[in-house]
Protein backbone atom coordinates (compact mmCIF):
# COMPACT_ATOMS: atom_id res chain seq x y z
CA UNK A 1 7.26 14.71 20.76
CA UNK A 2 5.43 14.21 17.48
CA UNK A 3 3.64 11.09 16.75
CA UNK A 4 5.10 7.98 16.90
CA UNK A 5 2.91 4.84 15.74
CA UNK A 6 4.12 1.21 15.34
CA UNK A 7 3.27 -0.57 12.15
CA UNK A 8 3.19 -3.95 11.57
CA UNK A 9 2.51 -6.02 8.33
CA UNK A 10 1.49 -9.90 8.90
CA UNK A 11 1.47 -12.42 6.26
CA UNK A 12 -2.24 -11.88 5.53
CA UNK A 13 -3.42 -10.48 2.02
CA UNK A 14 -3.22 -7.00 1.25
CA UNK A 15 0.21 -5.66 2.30
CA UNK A 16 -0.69 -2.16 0.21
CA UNK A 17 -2.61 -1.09 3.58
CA UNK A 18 0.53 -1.30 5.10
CA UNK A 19 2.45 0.24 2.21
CA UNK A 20 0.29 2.78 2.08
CA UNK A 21 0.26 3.30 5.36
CA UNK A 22 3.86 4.28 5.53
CA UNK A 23 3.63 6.79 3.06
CA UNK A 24 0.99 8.54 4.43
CA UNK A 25 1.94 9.06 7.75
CA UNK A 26 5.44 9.63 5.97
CA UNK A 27 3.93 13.16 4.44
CA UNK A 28 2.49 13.83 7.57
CA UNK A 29 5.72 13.44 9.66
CA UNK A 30 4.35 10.67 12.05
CA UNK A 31 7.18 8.52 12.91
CA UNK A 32 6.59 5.25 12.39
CA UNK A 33 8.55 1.82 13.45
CA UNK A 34 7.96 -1.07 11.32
CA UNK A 35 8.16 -4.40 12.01
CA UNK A 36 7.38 -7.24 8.91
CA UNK A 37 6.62 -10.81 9.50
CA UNK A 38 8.45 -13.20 6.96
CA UNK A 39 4.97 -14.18 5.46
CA UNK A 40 4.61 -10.36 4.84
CA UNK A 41 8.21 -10.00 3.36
CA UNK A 42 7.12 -12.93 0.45
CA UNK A 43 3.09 -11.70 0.31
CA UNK A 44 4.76 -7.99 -1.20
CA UNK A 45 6.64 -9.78 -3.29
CA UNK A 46 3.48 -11.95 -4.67
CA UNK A 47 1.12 -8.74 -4.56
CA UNK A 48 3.36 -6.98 -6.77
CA UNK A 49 4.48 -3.84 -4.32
CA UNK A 50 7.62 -2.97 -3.22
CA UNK A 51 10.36 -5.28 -1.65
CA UNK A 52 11.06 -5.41 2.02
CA UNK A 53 14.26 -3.99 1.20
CA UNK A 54 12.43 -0.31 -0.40
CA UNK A 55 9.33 -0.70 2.12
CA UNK A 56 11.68 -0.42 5.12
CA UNK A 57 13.16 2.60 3.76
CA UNK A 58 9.60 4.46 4.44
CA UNK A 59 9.61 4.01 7.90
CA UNK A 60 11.62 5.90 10.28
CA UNK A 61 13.10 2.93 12.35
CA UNK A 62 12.78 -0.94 11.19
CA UNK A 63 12.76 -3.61 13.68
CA UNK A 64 13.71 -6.95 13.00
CA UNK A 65 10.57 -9.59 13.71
CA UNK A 66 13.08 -11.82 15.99
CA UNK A 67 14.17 -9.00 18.28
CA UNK A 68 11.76 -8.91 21.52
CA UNK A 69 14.36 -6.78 23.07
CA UNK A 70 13.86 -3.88 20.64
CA UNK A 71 12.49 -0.50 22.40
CA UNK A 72 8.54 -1.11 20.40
CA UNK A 73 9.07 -4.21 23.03
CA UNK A 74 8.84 -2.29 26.19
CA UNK A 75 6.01 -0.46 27.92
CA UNK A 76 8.31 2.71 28.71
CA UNK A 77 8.98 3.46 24.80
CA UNK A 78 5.88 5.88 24.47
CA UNK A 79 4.01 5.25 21.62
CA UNK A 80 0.66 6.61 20.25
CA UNK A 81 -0.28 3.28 19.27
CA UNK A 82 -0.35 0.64 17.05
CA UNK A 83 -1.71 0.04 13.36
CA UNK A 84 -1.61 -3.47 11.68
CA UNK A 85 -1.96 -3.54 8.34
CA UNK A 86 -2.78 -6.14 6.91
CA UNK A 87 -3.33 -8.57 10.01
CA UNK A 88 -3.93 -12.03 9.96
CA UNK A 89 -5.74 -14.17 11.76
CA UNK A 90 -2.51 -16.08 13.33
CA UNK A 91 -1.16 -12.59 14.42
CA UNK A 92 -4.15 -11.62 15.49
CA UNK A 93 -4.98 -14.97 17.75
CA UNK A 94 -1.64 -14.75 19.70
CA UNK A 95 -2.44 -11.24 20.26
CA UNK A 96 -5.77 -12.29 22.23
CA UNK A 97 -4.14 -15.20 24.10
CA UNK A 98 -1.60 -12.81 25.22
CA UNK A 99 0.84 -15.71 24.26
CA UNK A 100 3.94 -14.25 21.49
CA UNK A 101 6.03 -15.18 19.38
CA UNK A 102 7.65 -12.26 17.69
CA UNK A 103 8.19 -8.82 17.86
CA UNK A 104 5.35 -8.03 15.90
CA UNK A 105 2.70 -9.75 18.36
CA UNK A 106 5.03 -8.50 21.04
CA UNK A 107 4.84 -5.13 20.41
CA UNK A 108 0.61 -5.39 19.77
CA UNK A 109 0.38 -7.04 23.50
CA UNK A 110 2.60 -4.43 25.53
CA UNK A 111 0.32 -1.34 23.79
CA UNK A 112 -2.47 -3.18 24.99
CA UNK A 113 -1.10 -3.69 28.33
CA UNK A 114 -0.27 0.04 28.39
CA UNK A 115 -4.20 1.11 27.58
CA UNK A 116 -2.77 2.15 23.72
CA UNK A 117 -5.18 1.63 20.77
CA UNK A 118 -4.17 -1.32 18.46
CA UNK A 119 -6.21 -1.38 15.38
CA UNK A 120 -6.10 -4.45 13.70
CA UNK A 121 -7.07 -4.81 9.72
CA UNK A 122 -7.86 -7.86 9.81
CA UNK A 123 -7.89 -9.64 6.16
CA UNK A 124 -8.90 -12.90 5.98
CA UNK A 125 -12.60 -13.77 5.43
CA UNK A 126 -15.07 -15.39 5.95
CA UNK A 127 -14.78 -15.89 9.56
CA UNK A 128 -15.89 -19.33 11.72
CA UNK A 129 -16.76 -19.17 15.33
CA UNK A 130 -13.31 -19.58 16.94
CA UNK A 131 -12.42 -16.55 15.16
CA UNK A 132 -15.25 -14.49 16.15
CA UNK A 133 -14.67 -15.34 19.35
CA UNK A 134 -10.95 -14.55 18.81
CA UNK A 135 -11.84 -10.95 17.54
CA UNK A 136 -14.15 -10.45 20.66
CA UNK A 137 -11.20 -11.58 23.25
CA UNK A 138 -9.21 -8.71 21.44
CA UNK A 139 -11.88 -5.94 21.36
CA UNK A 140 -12.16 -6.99 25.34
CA UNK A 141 -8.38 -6.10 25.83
CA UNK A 142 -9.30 -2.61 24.31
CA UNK A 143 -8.34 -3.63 20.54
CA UNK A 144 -9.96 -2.62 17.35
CA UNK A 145 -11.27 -4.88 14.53
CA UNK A 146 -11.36 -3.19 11.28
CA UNK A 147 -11.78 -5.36 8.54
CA UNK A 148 -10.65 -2.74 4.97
CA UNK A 149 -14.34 -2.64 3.90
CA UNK A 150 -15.26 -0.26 1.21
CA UNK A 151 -17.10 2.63 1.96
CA UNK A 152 -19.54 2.79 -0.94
CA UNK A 153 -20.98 5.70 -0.30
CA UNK A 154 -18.36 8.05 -0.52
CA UNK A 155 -18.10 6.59 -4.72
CA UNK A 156 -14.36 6.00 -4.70
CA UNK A 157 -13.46 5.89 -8.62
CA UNK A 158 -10.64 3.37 -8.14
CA UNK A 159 -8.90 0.58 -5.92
CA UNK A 160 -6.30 2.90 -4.83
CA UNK A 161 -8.91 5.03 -3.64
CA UNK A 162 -10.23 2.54 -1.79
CA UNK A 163 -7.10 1.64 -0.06
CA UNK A 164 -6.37 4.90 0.56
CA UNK A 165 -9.88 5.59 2.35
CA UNK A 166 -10.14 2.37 4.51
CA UNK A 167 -6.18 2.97 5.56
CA UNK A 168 -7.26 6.42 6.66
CA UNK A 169 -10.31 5.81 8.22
CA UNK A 170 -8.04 3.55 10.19
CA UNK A 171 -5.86 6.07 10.85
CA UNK A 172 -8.64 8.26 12.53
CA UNK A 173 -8.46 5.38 15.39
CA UNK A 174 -5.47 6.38 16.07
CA UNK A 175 -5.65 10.03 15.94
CA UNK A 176 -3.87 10.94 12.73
CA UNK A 177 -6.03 13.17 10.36
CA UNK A 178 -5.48 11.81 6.78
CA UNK A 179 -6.32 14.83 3.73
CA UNK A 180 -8.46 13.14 0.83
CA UNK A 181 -10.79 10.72 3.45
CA UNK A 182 -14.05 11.43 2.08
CA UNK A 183 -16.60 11.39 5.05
CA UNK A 184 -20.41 11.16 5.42
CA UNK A 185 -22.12 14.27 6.01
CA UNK A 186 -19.19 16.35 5.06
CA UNK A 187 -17.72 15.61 1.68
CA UNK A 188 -20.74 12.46 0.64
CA UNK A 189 -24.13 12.17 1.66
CA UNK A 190 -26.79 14.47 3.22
CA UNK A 191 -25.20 18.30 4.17
């Protein structure tokens, strides 16, 4: 089997990680099943990127955000994890009270459950205690936290190159070897 990775896209600010997302593991032949919150469906629309409708024909399978029966649902559909792109701090919080509502938070608890990485980009900012708290409760259940921060140091010329390094340093979490991520040591900084 090749690689299979669930992506989801909350209502949170910055649906192009998840867009971009897509595409890459697209040219790398990672099949991917994506699930959209409604928030997410009207923040592409407000960002300016494509519409549910185009963004769902970049992913191999689409699952509907209401069905909790749909195979991403289930600990015995094999995954190699789960990416979350943007996430927000609702999705996030019912992931770490293990408490769901969707398919989207749904699918985030049973990879947990199953000892899967879940790497969360979470995108809201800046943070008060109950959500640091609420990112700790999820990095206890084996999650990752990984706010889209811009790696200076690698001197990115422009926003999509930006988005395209934080979305692939993401990536790495889950095992998936993006071209074009500049890292330190290697392509930046002291050799």
């Amino acid at each position: 089997m090749s690689k299979r990775l669930i992506i989801g896209i909350s209502g949170a600010s910055g649906a192009i990680y998840g867009v971009r997302a897509l595409d890459m593991l697209a040219a790398l032949g990672v099949e991917t099943h994506l699930v959209l919150t409604k928030a997410a469906e009207l923040t592409l629309a407000s960002e300016g990127l494509p519409s549910s409708a185009a963004l769902k024909e970049r992913a191999s399978f689409v699952h509907k955000i209401a069905d909790v029966g749909a195979s991403i649902a289930s600990g015995s559909f094999k995954t190699d994890g789960m990416l979350i792109a943007p996430c927000s701090v609702r999705t996030m919080s019912e992931i770490a009270s293990g408490v769901t509502s969707n398919l989207l938070t749904r699918a985030a608890d049973v990879q947990l459950k199953e000892r899967r990485r879940v790497v969360l980009m979470l995108r809201e900012t800046p943070y008060h205690l109950g959500h640091i708290r609420t990112m700790a409760a999820v990095t206890e259940m084996g999650g990752i936290i990984f706010p889209p921060v811009p790696a200076f140091y690698a001197q990115l010329e422009s926003l999509d190159a930006v988005v395209s390094q934080s979305v692939g340093r993401a990536l790495d979490l889950l095992g998936v070897e993006v071209k074009g991520v500049k890292r330190w040591g290697e392509d930046v900084g002291p050799v």
